[in-house]
Protein backbone atom coordinates (compact mmCIF):
# COMPACT_ATOMS: atom_id res chain seq x y z
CA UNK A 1 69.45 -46.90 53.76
CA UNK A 2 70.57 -45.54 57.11
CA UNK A 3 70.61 -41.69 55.20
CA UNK A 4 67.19 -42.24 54.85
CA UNK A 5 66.47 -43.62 58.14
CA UNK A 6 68.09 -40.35 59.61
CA UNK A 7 66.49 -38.12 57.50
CA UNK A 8 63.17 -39.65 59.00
CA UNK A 9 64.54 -39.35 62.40
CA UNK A 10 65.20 -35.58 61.74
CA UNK A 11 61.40 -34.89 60.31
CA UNK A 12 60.62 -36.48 63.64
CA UNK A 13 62.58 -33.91 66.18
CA UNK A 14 61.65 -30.75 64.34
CA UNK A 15 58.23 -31.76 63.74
CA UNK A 16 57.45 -33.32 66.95
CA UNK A 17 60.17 -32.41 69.13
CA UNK A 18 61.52 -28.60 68.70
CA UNK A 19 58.17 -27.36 67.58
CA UNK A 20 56.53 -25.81 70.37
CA UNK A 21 52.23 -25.92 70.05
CA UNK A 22 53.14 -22.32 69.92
CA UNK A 23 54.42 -22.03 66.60
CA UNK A 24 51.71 -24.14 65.21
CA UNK A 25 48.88 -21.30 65.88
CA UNK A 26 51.41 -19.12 65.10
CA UNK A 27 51.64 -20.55 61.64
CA UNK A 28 48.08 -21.15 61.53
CA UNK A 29 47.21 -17.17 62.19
CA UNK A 30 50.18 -15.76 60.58
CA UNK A 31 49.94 -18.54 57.53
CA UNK A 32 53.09 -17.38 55.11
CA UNK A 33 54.24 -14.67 56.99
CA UNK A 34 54.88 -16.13 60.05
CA UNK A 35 58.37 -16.15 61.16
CA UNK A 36 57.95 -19.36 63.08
CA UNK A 37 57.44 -21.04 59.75
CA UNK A 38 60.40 -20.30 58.27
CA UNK A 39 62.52 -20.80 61.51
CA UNK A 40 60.76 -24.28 61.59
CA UNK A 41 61.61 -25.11 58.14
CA UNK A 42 65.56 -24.14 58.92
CA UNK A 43 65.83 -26.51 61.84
CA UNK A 44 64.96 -29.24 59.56
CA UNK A 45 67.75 -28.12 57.61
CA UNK A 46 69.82 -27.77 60.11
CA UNK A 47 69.08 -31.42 61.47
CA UNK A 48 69.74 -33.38 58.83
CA UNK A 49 73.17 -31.70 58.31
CA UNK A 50 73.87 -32.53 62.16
CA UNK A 51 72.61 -36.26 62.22
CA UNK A 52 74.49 -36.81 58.35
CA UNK A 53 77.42 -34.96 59.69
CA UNK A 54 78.60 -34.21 56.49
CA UNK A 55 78.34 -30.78 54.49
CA UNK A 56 78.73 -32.41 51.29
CA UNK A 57 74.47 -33.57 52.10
CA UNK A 58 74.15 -29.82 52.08
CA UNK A 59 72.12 -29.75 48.87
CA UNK A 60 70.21 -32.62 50.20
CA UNK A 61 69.25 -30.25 53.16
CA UNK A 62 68.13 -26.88 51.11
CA UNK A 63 65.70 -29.32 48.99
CA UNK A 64 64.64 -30.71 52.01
CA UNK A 65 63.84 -26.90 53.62
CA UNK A 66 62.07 -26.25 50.59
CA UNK A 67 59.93 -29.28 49.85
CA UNK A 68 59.14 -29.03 53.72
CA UNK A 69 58.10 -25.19 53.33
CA UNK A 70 55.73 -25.52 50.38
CA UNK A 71 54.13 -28.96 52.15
CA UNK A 72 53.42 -26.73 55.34
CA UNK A 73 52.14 -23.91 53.85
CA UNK A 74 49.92 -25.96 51.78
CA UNK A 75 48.57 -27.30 54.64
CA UNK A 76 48.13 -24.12 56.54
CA UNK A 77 46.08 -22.89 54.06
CA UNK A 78 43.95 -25.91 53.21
CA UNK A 79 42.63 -26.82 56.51
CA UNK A 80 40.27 -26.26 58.33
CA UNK A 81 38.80 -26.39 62.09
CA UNK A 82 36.78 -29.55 61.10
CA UNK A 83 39.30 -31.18 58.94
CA UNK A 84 42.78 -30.33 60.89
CA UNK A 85 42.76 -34.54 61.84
CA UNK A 86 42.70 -35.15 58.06
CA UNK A 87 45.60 -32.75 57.13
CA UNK A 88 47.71 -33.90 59.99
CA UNK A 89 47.97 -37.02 58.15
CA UNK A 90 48.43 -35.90 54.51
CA UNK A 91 51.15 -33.42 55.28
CA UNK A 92 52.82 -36.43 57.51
CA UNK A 93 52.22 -38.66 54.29
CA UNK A 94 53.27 -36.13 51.61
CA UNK A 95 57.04 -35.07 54.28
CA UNK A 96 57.55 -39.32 54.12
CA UNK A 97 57.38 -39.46 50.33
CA UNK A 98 59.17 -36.44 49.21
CA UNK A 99 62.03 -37.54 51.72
CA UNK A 100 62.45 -40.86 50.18
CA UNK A 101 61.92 -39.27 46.35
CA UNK A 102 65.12 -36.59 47.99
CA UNK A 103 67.24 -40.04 49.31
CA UNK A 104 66.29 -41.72 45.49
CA UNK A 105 67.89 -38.37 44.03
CA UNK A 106 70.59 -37.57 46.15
CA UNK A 107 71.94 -40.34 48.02
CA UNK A 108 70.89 -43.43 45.28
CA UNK A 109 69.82 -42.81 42.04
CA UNK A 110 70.22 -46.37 41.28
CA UNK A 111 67.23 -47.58 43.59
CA UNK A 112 65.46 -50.31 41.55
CA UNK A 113 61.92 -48.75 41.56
CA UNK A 114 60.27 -51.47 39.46
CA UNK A 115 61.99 -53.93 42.32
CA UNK A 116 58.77 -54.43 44.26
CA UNK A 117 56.48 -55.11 41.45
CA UNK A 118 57.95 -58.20 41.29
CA UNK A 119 57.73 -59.13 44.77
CA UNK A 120 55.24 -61.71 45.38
CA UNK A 121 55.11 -60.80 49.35
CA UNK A 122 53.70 -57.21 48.98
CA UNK A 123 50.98 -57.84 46.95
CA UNK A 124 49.38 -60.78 48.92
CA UNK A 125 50.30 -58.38 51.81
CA UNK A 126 48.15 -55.49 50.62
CA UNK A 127 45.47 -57.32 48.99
CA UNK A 128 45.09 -58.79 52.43
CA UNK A 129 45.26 -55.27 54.38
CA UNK A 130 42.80 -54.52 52.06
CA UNK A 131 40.14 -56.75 52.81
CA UNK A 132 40.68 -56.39 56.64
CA UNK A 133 40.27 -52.83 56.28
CA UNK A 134 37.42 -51.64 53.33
CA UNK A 135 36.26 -54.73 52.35
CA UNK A 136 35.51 -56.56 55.76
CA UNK A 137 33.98 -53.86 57.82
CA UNK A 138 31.54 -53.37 54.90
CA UNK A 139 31.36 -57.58 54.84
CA UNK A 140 30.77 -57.00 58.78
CA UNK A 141 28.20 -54.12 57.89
CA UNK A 142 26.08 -56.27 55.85
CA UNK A 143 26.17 -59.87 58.17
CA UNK A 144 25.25 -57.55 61.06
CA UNK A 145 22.70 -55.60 59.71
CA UNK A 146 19.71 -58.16 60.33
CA UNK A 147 20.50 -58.01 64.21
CA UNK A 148 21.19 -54.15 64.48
CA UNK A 149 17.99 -53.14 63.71
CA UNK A 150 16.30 -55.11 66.57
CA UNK A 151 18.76 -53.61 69.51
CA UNK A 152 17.17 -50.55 71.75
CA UNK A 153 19.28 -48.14 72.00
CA UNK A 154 19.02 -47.01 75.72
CA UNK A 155 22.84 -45.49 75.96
CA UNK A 156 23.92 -42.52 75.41
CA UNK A 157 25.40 -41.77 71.36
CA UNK A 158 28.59 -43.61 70.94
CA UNK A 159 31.66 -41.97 68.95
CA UNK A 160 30.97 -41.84 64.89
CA UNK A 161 31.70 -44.66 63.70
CA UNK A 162 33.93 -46.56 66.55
CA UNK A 163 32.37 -49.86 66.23
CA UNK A 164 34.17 -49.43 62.46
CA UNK A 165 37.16 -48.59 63.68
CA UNK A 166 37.21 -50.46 66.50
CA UNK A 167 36.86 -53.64 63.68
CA UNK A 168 39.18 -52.59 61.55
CA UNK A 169 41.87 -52.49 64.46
CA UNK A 170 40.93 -55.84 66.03
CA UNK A 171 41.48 -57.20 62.86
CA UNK A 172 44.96 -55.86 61.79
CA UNK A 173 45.97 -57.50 65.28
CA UNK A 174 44.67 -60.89 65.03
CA UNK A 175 46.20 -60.96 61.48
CA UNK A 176 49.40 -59.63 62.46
CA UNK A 177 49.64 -62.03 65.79
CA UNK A 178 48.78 -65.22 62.71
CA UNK A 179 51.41 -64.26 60.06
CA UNK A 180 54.20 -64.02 62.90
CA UNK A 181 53.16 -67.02 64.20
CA UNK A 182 52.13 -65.12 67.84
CA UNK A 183 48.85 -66.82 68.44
CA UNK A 184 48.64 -66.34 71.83
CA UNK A 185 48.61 -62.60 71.10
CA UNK A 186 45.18 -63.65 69.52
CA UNK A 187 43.76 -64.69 73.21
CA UNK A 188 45.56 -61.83 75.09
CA UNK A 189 43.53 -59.59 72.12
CA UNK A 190 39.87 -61.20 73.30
CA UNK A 191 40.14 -61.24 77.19
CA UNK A 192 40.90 -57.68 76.83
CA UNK A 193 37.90 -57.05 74.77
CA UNK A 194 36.03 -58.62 77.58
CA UNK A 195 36.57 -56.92 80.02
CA UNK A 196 36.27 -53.76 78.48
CA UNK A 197 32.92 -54.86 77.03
CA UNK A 198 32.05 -56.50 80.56
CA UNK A 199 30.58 -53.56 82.26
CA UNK A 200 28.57 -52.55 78.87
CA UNK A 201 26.68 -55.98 79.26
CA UNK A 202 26.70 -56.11 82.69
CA UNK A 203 24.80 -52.22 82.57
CA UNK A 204 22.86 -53.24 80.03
CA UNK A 205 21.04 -56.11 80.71
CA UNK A 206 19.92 -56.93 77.34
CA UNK A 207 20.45 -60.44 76.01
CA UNK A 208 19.76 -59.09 71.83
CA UNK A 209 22.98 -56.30 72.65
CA UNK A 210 24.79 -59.77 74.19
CA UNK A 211 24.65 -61.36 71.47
CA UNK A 212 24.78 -59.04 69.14
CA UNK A 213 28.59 -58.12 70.52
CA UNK A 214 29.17 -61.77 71.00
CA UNK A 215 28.63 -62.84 67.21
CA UNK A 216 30.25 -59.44 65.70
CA UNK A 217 33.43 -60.31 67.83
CA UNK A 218 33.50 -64.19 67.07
CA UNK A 219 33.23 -62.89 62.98
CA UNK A 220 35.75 -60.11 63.20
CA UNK A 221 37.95 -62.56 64.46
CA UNK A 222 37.33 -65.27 62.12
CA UNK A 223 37.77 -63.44 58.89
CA UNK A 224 41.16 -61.88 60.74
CA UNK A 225 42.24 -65.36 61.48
CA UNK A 226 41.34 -67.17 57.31
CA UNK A 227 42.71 -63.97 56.08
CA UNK A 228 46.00 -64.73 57.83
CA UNK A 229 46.41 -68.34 57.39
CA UNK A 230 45.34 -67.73 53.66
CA UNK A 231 48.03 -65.05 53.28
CA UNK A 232 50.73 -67.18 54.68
CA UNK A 233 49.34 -70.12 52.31
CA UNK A 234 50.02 -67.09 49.70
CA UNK A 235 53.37 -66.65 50.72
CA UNK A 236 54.30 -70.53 50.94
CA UNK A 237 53.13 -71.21 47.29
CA UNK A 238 55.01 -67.93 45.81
């Protein structure tokens, strides 16, 4: 495990560390003929055959240069100028899983793969991500819907969709602070809320946009909070 663990750290130092903003819009103008590409792709190699400290890995490394090569230049010439946020992530994703499919192959071919189908744990987990995620800010769409339509909107535009997102966070703390057992987390969570939402109100002065925070917060909270306590009732009877 801690091969794959460096050849994570690695990804991390050439991707984030020893490449300059530079050779990204070099990459991004030149696409597959820029130099800075391939130079990029040869310190990952390079890396992982310094952390391993072994040349035997050396095989390890070249598949590693190439599945990081045809992952970049992919992305180079997929994106675009309004979707760069959205390939930042895939290419992340897609270097993650090709270096744990190249640790399966070359370090231990004997990794169980059907191991975690059978774990009880991660399905009650992601069933329960899930819901806090998807499922609950379109729960929290509907509930809210009969007070939204009353507020007067007398700000200026808000971010796309950051009440959504803002949701979805909030929850994924509150559960996280109830399955470790860190519900004090859950109150720390709430007065900070407050008193970024204090000057809104305060500005404001409108007792429907009040309320309307008041109850959306008090909900997001509560379906975080049975969500957690039913996972961990989950985990206790698997």
């Amino acid at each position: 495990m801690i091969v794959l663990i460096k050849l994570i750290l690695a990804h991390f130092i050439g991707d984030f560390l020893l490449q300059p903003k530079s050779w990204v819009a070099d990459k991004e103008l030149h696409k597959a003929s820029s130099r800075k590409l391939y130079l990029h792709v040869f310190i990952h190699g390079f890396l992982i055959l310094l952390l391993l400290w072994d040349f035997d890995y050396w095989h390890l490394a070249l598949f590693v240069m190439i599945s990081h090569g045809v992952i970049d230049t992919i992305k180079i010439y997929a994106q675009k100028e309004n979707n760069k946020g959205t390939w930042f992530l895939i290419d992340q994703g897609l270097h993650v899983v090709s270096l744990f499919m190249l640790w399966v192959l070359f370090v231990d071919p004997d990794f169980q793969w059907t191991g975690w189908v059978d774990n009880q744990g991660i399905w009650i987990y992601s069933t329960a991500l899930l819901f806090l995620t998807v499922v609950s800010a379109m729960v929290m769409q509907s509930l809210m819907s009969a007070w939204s339509g009353s507020l007067t909107d007398n700000h200026e535009d808000s971010l796309n969709n950051a009440g959504k997102y803002i949701g979805i966070l909030e929850r994924l703390f509150v559960f996280i602070f109830v399955v470790t057992g860190h519900w004090e987390g859950i109150g720390f969570l709430l007065a900070a809320k407050s008193v970024f939402r204090f000057g809104d109100l305060k500005e404001s002065k409108s007792r429907k946009l009040t309320e309307y925070i008041l109850i959306g917060t008090l909900l997001s909270f509560g379906i975080a909070i049975l969500t957690g306590m039913a996972t961990l009732w989950f985990i206790g009877m698997s």
